[in-house]
PDB file of N, CA and C in Angstrom:
ATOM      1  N   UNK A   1     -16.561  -1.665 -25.273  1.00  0.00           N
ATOM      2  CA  UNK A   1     -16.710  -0.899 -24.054  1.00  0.00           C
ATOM      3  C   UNK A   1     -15.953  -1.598 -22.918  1.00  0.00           C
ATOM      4  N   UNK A   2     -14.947  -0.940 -21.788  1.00  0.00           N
ATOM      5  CA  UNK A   2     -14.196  -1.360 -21.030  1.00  0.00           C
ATOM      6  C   UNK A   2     -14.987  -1.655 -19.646  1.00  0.00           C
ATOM      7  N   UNK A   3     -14.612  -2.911 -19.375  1.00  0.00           N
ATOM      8  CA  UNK A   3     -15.641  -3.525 -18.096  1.00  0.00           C
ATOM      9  C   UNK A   3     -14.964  -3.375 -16.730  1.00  0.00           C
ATOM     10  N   UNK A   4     -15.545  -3.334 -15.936  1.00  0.00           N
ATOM     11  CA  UNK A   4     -15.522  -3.311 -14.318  1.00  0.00           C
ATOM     12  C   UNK A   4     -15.863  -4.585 -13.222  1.00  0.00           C
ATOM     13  N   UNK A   5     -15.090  -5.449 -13.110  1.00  0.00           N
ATOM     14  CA  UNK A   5     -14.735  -6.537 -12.521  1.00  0.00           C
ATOM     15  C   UNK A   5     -14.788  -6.740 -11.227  1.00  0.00           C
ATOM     16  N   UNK A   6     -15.831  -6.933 -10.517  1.00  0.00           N
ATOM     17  CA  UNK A   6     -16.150  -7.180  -8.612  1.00  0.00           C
ATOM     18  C   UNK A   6     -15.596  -9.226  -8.791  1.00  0.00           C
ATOM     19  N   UNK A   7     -14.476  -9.349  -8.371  1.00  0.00           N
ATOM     20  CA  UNK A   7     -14.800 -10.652  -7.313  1.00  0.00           C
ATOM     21  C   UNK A   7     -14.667 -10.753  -6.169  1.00  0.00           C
ATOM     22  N   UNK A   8     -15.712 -11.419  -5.697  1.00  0.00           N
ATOM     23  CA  UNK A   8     -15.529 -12.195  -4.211  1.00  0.00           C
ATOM     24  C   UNK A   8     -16.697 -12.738  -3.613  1.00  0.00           C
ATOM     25  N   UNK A   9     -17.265 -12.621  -2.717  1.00  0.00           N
ATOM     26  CA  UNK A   9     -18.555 -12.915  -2.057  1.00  0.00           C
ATOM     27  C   UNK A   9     -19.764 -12.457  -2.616  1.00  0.00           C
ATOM     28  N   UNK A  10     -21.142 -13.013  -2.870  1.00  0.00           N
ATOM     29  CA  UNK A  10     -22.202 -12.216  -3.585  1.00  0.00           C
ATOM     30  C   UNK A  10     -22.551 -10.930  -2.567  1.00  0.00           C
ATOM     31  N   UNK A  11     -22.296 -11.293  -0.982  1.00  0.00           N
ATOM     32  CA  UNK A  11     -23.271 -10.222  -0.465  1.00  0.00           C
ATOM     33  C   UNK A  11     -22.743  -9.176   0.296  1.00  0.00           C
ATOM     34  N   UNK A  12     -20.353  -9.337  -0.430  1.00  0.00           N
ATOM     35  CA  UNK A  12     -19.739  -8.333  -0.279  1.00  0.00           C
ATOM     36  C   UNK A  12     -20.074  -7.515  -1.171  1.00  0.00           C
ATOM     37  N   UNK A  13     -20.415  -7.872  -2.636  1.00  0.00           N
ATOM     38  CA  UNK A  13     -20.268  -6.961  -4.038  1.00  0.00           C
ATOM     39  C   UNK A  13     -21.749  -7.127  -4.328  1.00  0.00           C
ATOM     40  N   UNK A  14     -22.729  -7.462  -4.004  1.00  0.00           N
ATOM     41  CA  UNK A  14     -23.815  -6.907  -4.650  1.00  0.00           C
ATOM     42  C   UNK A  14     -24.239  -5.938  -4.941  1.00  0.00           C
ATOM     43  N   UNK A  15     -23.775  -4.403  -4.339  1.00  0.00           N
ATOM     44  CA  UNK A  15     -23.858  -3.015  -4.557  1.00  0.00           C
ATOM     45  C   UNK A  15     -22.865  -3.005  -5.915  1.00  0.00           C
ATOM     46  N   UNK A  16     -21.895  -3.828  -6.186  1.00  0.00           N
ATOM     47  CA  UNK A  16     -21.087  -3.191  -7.058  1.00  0.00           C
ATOM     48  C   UNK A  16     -21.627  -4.083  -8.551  1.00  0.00           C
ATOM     49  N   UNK A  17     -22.664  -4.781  -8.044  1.00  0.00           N
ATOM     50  CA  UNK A  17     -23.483  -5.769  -9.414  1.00  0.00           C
ATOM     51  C   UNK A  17     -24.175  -4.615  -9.823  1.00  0.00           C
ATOM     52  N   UNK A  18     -24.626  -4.224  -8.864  1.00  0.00           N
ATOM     53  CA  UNK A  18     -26.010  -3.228  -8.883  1.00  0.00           C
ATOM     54  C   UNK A  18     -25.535  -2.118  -9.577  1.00  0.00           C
ATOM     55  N   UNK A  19     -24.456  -1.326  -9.545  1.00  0.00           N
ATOM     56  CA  UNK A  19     -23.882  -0.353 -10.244  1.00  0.00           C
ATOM     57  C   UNK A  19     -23.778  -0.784 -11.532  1.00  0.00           C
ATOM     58  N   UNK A  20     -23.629  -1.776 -12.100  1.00  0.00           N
ATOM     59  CA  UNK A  20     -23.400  -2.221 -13.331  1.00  0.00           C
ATOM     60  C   UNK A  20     -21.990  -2.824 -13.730  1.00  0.00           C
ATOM     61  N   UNK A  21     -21.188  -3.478 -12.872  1.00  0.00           N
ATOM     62  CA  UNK A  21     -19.813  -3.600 -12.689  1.00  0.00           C
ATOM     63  C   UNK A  21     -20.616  -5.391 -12.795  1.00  0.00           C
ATOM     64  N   UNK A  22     -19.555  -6.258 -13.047  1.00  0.00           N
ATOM     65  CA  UNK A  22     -19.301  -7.740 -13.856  1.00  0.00           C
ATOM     66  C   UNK A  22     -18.898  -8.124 -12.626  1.00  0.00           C
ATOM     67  N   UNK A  23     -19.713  -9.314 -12.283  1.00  0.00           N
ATOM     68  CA  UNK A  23     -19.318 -10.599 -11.096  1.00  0.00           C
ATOM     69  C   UNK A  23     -18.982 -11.431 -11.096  1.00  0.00           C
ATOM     70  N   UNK A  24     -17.887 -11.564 -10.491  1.00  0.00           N
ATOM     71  CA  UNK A  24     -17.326 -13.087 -10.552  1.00  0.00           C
ATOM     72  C   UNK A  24     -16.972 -13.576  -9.109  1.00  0.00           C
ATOM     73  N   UNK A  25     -17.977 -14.756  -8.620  1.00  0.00           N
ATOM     74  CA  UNK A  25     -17.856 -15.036  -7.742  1.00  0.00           C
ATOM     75  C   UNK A  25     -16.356 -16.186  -6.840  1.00  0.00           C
ATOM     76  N   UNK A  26     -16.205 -15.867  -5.879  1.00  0.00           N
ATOM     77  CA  UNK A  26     -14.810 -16.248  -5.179  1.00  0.00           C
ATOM     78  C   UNK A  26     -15.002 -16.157  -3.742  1.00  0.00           C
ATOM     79  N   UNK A  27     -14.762 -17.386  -3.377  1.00  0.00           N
ATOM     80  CA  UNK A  27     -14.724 -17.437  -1.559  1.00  0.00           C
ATOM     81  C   UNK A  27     -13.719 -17.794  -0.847  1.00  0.00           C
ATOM     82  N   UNK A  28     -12.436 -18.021  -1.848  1.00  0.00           N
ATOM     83  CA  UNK A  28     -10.902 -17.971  -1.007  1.00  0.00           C
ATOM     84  C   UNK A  28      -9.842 -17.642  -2.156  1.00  0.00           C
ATOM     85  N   UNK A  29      -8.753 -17.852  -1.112  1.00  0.00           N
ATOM     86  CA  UNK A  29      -7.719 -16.957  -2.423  1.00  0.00           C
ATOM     87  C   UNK A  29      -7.576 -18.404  -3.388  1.00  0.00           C
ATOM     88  N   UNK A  30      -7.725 -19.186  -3.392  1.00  0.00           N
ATOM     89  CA  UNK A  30      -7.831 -20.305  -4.300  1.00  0.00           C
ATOM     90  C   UNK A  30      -8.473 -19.842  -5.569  1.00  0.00           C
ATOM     91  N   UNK A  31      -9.513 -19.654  -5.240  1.00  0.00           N
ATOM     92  CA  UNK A  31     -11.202 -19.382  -6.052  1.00  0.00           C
ATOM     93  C   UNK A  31     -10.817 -18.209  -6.418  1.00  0.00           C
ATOM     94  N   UNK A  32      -9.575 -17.088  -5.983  1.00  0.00           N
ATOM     95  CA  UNK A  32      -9.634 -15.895  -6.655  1.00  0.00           C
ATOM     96  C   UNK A  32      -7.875 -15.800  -7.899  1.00  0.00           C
ATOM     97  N   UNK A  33      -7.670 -16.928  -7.733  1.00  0.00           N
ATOM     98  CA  UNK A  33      -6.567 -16.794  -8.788  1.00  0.00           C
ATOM     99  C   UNK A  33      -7.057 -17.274  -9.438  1.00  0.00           C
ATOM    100  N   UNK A  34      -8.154 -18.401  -9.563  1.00  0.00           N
ATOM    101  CA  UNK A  34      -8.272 -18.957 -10.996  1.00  0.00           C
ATOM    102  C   UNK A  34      -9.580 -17.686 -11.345  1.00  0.00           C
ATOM    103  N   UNK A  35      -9.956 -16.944 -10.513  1.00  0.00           N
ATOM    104  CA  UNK A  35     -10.496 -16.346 -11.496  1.00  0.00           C
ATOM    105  C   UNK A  35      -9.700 -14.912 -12.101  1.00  0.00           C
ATOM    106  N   UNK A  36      -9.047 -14.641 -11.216  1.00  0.00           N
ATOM    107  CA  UNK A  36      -8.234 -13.309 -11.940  1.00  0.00           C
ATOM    108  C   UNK A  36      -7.170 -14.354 -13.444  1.00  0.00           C
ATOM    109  N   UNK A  37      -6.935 -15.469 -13.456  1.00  0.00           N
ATOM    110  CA  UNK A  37      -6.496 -16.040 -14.612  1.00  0.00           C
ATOM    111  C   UNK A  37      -7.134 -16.092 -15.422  1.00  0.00           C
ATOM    112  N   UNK A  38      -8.251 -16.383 -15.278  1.00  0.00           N
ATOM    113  CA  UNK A  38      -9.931 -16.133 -16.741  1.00  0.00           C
ATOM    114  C   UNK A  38      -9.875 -14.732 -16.835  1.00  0.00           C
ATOM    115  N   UNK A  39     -10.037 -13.729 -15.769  1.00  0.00           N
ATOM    116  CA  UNK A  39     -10.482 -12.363 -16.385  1.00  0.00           C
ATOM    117  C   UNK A  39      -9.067 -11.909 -17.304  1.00  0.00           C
ATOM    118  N   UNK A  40      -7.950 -12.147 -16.989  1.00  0.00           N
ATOM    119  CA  UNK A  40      -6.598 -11.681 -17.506  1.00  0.00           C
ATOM    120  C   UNK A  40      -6.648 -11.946 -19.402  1.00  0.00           C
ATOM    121  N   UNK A  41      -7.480 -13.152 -19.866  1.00  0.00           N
ATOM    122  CA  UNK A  41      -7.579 -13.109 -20.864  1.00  0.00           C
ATOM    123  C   UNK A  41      -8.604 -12.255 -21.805  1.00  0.00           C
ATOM    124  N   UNK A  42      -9.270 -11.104 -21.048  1.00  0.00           N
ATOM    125  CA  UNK A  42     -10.569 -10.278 -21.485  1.00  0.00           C
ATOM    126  C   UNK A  42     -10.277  -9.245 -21.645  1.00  0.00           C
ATOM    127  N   UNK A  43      -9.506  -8.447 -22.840  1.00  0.00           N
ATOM    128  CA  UNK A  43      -8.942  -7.540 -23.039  1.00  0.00           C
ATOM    129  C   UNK A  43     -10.168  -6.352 -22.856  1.00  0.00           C
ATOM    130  N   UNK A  44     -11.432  -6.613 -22.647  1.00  0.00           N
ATOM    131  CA  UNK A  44     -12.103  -5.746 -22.448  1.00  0.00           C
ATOM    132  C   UNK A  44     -12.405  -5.172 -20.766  1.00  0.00           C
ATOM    133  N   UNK A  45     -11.709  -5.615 -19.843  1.00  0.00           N
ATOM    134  CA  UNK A  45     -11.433  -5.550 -18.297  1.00  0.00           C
ATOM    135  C   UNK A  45     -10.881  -4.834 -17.911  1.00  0.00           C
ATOM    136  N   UNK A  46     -10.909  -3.265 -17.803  1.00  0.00           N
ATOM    137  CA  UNK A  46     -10.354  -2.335 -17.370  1.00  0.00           C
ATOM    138  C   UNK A  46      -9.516  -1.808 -15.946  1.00  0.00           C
ATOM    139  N   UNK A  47     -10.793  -2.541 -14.930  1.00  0.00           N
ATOM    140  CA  UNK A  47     -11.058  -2.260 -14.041  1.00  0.00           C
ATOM    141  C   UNK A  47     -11.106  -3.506 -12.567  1.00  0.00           C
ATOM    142  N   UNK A  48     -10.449  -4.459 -12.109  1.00  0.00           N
ATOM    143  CA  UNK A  48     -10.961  -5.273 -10.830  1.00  0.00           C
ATOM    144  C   UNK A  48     -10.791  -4.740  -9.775  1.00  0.00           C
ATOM    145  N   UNK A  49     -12.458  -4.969  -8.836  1.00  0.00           N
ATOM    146  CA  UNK A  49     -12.216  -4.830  -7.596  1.00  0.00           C
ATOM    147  C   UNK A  49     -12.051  -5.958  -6.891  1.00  0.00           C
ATOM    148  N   UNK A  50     -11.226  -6.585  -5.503  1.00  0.00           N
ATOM    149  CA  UNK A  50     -10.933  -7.379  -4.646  1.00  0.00           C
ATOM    150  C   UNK A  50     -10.683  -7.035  -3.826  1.00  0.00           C
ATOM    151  N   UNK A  51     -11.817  -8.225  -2.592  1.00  0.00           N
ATOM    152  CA  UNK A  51     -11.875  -8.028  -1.576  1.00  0.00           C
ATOM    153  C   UNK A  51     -10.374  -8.391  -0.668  1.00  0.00           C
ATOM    154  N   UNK A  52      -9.887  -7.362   0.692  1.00  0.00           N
ATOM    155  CA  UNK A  52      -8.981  -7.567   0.941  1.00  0.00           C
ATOM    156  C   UNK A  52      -8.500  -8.494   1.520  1.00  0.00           C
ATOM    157  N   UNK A  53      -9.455  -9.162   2.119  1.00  0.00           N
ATOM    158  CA  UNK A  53      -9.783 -10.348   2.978  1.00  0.00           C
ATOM    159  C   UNK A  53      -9.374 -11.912   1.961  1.00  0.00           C
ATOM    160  N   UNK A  54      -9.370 -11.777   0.787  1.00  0.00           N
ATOM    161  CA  UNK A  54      -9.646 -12.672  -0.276  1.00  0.00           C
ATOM    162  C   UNK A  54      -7.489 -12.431  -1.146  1.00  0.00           C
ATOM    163  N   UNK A  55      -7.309 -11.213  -1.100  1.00  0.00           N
ATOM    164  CA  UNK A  55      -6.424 -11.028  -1.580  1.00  0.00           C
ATOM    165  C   UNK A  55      -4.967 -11.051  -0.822  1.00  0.00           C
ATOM    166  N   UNK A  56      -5.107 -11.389   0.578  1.00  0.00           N
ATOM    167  CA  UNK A  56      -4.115 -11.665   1.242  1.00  0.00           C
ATOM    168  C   UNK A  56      -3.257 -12.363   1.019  1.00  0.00           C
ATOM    169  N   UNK A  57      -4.582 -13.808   0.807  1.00  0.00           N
ATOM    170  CA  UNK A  57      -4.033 -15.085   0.669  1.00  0.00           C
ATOM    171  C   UNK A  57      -3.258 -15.226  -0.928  1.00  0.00           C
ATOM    172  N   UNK A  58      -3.573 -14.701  -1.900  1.00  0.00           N
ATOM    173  CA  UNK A  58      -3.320 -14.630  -2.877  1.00  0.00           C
ATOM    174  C   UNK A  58      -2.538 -13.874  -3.911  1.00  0.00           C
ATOM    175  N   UNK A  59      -1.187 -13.417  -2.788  1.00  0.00           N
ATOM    176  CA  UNK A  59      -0.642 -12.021  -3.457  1.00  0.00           C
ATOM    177  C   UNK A  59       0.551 -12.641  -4.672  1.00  0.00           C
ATOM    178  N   UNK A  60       0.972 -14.085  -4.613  1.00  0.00           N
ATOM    179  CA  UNK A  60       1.192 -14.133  -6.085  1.00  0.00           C
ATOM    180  C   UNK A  60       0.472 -13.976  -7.444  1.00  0.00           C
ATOM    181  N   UNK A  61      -0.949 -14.049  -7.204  1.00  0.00           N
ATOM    182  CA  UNK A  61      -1.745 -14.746  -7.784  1.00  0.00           C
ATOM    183  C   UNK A  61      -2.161 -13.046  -8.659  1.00  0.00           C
ATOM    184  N   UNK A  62      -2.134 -12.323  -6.884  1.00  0.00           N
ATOM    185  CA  UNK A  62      -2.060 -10.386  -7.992  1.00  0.00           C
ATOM    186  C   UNK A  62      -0.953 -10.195  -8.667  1.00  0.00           C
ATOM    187  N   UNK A  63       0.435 -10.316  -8.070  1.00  0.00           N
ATOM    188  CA  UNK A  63       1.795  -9.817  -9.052  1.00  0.00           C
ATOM    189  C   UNK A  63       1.344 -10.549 -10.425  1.00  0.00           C
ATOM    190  N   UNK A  64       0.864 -11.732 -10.382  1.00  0.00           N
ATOM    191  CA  UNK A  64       0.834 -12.301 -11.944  1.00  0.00           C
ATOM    192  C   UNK A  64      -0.068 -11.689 -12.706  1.00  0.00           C
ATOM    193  N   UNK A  65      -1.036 -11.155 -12.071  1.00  0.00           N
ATOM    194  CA  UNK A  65      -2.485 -10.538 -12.543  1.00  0.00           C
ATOM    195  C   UNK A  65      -1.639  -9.114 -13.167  1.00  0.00           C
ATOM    196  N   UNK A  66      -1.534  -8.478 -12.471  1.00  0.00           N
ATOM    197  CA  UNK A  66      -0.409  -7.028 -12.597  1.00  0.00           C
ATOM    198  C   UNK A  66       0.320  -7.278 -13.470  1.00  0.00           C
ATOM    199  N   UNK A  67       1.373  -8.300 -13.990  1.00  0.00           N
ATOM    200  CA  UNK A  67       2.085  -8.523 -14.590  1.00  0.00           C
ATOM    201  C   UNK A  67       1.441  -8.875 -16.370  1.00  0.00           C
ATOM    202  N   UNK A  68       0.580  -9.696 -16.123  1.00  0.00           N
ATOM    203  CA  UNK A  68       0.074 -10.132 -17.445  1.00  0.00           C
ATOM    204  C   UNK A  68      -1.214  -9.183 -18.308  1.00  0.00           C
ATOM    205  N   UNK A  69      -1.731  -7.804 -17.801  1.00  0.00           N
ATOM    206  CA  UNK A  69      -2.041  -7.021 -18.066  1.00  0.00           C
ATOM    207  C   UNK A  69      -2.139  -5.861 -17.870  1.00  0.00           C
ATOM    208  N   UNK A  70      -2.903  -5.029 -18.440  1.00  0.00           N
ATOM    209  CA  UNK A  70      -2.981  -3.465 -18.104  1.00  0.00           C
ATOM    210  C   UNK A  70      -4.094  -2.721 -17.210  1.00  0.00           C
ATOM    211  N   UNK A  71      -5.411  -3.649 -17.112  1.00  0.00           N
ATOM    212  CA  UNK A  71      -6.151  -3.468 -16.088  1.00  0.00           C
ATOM    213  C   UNK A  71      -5.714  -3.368 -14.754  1.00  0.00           C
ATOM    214  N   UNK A  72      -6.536  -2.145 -14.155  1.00  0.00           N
ATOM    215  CA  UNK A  72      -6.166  -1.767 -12.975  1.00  0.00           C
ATOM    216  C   UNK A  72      -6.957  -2.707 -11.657  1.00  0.00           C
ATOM    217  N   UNK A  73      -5.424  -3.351 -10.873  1.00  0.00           N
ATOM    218  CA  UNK A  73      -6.492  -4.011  -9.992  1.00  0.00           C
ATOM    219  C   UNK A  73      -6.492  -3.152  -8.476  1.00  0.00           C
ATOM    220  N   UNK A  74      -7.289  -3.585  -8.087  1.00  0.00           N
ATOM    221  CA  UNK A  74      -7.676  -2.623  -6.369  1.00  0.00           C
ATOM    222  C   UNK A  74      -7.950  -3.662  -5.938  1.00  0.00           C
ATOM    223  N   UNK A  75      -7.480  -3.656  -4.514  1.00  0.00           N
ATOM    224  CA  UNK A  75      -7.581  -4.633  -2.929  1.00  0.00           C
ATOM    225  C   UNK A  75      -8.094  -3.222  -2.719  1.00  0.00           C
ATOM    226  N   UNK A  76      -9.919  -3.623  -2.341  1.00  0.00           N
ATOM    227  CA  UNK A  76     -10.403  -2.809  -1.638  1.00  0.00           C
ATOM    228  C   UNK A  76     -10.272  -3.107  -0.029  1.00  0.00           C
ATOM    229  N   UNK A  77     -10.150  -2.118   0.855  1.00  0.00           N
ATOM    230  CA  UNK A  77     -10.004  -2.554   2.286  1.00  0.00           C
ATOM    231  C   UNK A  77     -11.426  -2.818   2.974  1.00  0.00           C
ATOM    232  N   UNK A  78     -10.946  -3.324   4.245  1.00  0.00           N
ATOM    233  CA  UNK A  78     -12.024  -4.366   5.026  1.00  0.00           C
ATOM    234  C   UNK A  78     -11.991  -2.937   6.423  1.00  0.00           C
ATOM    235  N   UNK A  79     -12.579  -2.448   6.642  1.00  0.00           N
ATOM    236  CA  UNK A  79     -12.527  -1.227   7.473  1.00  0.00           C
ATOM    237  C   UNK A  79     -12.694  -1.789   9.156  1.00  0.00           C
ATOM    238  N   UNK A  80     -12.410  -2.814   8.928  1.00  0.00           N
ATOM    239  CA  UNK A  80     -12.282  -3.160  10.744  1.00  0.00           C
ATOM    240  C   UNK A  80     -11.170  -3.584  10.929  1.00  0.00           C
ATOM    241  N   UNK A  81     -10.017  -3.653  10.070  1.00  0.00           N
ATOM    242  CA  UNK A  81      -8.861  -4.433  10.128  1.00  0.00           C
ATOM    243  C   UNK A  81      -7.864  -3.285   9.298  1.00  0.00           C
ATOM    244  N   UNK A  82      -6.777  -2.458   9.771  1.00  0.00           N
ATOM    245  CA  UNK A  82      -5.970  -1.629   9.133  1.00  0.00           C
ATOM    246  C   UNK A  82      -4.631  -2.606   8.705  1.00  0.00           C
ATOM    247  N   UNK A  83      -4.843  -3.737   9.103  1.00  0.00           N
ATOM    248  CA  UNK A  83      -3.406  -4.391   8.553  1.00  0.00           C
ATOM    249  C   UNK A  83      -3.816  -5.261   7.117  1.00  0.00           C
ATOM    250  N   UNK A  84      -5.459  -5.128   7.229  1.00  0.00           N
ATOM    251  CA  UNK A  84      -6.128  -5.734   5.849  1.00  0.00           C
ATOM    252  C   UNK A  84      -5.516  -4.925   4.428  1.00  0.00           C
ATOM    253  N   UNK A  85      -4.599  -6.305   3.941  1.00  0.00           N
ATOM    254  CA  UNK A  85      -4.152  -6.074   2.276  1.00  0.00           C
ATOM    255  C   UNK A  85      -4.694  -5.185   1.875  1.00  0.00           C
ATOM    256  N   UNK A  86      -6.318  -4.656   1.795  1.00  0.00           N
ATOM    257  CA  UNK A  86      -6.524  -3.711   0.962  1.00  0.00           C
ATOM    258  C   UNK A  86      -6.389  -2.442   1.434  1.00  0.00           C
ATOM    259  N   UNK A  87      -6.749  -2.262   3.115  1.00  0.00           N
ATOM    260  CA  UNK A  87      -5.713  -1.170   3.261  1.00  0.00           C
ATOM    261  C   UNK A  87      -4.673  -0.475   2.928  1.00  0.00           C
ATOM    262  N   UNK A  88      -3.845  -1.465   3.354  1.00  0.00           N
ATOM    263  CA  UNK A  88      -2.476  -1.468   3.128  1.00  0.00           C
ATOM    264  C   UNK A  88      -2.056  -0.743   1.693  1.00  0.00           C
ATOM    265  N   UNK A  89      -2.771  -1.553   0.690  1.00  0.00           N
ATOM    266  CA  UNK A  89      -2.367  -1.099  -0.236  1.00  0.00           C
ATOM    267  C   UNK A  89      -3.449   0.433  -1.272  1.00  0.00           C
ATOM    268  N   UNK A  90      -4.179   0.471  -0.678  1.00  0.00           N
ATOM    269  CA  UNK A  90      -5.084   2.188  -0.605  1.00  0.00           C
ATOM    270  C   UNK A  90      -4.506   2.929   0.203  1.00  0.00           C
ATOM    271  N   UNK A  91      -3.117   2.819   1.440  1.00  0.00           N
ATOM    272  CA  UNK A  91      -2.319   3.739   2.215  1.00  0.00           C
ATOM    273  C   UNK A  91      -0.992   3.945   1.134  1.00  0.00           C
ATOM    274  N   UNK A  92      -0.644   2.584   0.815  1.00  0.00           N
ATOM    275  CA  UNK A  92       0.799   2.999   0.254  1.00  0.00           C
ATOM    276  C   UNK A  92       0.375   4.156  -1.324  1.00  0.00           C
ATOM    277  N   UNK A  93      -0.859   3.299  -1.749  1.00  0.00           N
ATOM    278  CA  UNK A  93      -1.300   4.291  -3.273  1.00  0.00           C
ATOM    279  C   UNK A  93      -1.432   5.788  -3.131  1.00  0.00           C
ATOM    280  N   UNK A  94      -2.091   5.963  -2.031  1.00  0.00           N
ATOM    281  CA  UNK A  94      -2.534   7.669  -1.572  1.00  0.00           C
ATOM    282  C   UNK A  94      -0.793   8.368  -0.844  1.00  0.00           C
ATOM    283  N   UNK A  95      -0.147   7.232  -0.444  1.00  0.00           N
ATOM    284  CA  UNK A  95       0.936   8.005  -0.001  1.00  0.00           C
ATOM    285  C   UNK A  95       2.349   8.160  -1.140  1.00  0.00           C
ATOM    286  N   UNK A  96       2.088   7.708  -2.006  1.00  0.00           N
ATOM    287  CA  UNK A  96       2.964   7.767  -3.213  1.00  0.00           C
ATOM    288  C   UNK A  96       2.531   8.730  -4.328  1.00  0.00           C
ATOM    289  N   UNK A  97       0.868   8.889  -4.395  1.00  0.00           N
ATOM    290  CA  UNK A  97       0.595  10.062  -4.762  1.00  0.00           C
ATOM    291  C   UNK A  97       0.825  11.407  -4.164  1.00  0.00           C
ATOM    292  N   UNK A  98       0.514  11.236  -2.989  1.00  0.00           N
ATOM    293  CA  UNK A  98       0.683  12.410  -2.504  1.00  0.00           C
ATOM    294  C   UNK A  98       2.259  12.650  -1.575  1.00  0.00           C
ATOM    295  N   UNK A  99       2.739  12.076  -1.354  1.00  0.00           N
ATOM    296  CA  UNK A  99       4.136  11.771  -1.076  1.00  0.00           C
ATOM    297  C   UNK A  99       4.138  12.061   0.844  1.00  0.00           C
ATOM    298  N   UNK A 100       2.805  12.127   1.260  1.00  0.00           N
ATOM    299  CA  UNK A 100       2.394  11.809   2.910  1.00  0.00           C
ATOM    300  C   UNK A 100       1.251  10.782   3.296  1.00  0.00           C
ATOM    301  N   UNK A 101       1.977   9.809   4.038  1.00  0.00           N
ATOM    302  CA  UNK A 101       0.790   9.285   4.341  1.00  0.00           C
ATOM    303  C   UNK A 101      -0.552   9.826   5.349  1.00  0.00           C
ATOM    304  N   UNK A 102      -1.111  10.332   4.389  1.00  0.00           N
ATOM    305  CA  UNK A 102      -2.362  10.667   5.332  1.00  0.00           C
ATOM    306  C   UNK A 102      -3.586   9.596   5.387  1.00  0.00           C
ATOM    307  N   UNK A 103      -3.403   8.685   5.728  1.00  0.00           N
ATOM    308  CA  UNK A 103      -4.595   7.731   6.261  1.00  0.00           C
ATOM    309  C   UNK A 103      -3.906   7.594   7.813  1.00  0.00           C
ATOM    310  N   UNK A 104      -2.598   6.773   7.865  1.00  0.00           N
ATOM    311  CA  UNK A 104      -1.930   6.580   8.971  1.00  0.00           C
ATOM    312  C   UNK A 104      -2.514   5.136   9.588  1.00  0.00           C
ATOM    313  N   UNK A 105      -2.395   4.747  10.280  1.00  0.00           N
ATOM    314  CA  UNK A 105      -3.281   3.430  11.286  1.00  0.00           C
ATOM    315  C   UNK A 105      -4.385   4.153  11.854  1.00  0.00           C
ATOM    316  N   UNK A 106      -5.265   3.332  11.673  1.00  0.00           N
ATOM    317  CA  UNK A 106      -7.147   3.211  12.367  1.00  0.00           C
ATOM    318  C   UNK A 106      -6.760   2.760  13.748  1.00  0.00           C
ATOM    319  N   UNK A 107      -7.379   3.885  14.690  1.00  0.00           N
ATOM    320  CA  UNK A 107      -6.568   2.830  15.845  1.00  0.00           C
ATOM    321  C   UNK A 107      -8.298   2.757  16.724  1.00  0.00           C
TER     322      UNK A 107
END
């Protein structure tokens, strides 16, 4: 069965423990490459969420993640900050699907 991957803070992702999604805890982008390097070997990992705040610091650390498997990763965004990585990258995804950006800047 294909798993669903929350890292970052316990008391950013505890809703997403609670759903039934796999925790792995991380409190800088340090702490989140070595763990996206452990999950990369779990062919059963479908799914990571990351916090955007966490994934800034660490955007080699995603191309390698991206690169070395097929699980889908998400920089979820930080909704007080529109220049937050996970924004950013939930604007460019919705605007390549849909070929307009309709989020635009939070002003």
């Amino acid at each position: 069965m294909k798993k669903v991957v929350a890292i970052g803070e316990l008391h950013s992702f505890l809703c997403w423990r609670v759903a039934g999604c796999h925790y792995r805890e991380a409190d800088s982008a340090t702490a989140l490459a070595a763990e996206l390097m452990h999950i990369v070997r779990d062919p059963d990992v479908a799914l990571v969420l990351v916090p955007g705040n966490l994934a800034a610091g660490a955007s080699q650390a995603l191309e390698d993640f991206r690169a070395a498997t097929s699980a889908v990763l998400m920089v979820l965004p930080d909704d007080s900050n529109t220049q937050d990585a996970g924004y950013v990258s939930v604007r460019r995804s919705v605007e390549r699907a849909l070929g307009v950006d309709m989020l635009g800047d939070i002003e």
